[in-house]
Protein backbone atom coordinates (compact mmCIF):
# COMPACT_ATOMS: atom_id res chain seq x y z
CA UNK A 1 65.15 74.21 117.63
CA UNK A 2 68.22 74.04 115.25
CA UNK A 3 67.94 71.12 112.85
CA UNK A 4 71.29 69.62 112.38
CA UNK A 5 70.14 68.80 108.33
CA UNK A 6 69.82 71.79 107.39
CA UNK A 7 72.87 73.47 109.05
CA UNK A 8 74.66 71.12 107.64
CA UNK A 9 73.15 72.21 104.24
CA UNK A 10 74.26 75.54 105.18
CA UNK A 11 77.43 75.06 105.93
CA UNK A 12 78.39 73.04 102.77
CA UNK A 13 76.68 76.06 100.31
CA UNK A 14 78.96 78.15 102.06
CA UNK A 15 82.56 75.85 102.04
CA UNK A 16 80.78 76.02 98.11
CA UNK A 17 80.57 79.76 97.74
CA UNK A 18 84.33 80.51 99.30
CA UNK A 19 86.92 81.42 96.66
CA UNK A 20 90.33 80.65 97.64
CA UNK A 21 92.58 83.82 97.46
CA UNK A 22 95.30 84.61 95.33
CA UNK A 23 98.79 85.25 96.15
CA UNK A 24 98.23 88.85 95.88
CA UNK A 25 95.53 89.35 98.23
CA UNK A 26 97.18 86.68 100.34
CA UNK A 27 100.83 88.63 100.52
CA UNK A 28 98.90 91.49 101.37
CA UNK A 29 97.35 89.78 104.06
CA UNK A 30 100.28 88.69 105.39
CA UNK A 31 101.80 92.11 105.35
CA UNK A 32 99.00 93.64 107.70
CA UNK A 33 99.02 91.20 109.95
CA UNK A 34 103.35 91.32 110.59
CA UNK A 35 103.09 94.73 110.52
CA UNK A 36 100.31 94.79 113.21
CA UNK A 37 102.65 91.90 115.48
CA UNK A 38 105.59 94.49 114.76
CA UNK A 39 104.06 97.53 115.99
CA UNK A 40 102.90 95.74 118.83
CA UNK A 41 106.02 94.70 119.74
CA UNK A 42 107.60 97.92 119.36
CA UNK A 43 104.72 99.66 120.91
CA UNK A 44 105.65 96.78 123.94
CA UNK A 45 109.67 97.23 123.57
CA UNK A 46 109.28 100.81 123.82
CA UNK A 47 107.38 100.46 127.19
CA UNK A 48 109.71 98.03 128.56
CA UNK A 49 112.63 100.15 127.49
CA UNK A 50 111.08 103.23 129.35
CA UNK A 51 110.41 101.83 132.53
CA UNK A 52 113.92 99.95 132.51
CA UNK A 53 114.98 103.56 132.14
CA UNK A 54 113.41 105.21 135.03
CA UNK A 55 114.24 102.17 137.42
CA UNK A 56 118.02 102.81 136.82
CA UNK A 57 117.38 106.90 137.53
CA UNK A 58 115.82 105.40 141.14
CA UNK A 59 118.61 102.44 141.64
């Protein structure tokens, strides 16, 4: 059975052990994770664009 105490316990030594990031791990951060939504979306443009293309061969 999970006792609520001590997860609680837990969960506070944890928030306690977490060290905030600095602006240079969190820019590079950010940078992964636009370039990942970019290349997604080109990844999904490039699809779209390809299949818009072969409709209008077959108008």
């Amino acid at each position: 059975m999970v006792n609520p105490r001590q997860t609680l316990k837990d969960m506070v030594n944890t928030i306690k052990l977490a060290k905030k990031s600095d602006k240079d791990d969190y820019m590079q951060h950010l940078r992964l994770v636009l370039l990942g939504i970019a290349g997604i979306g080109g990844i999904g443009f490039i699809i779209e664009f390809t299949f818009a293309v072969i409709n209008l061969g077959h108008g």
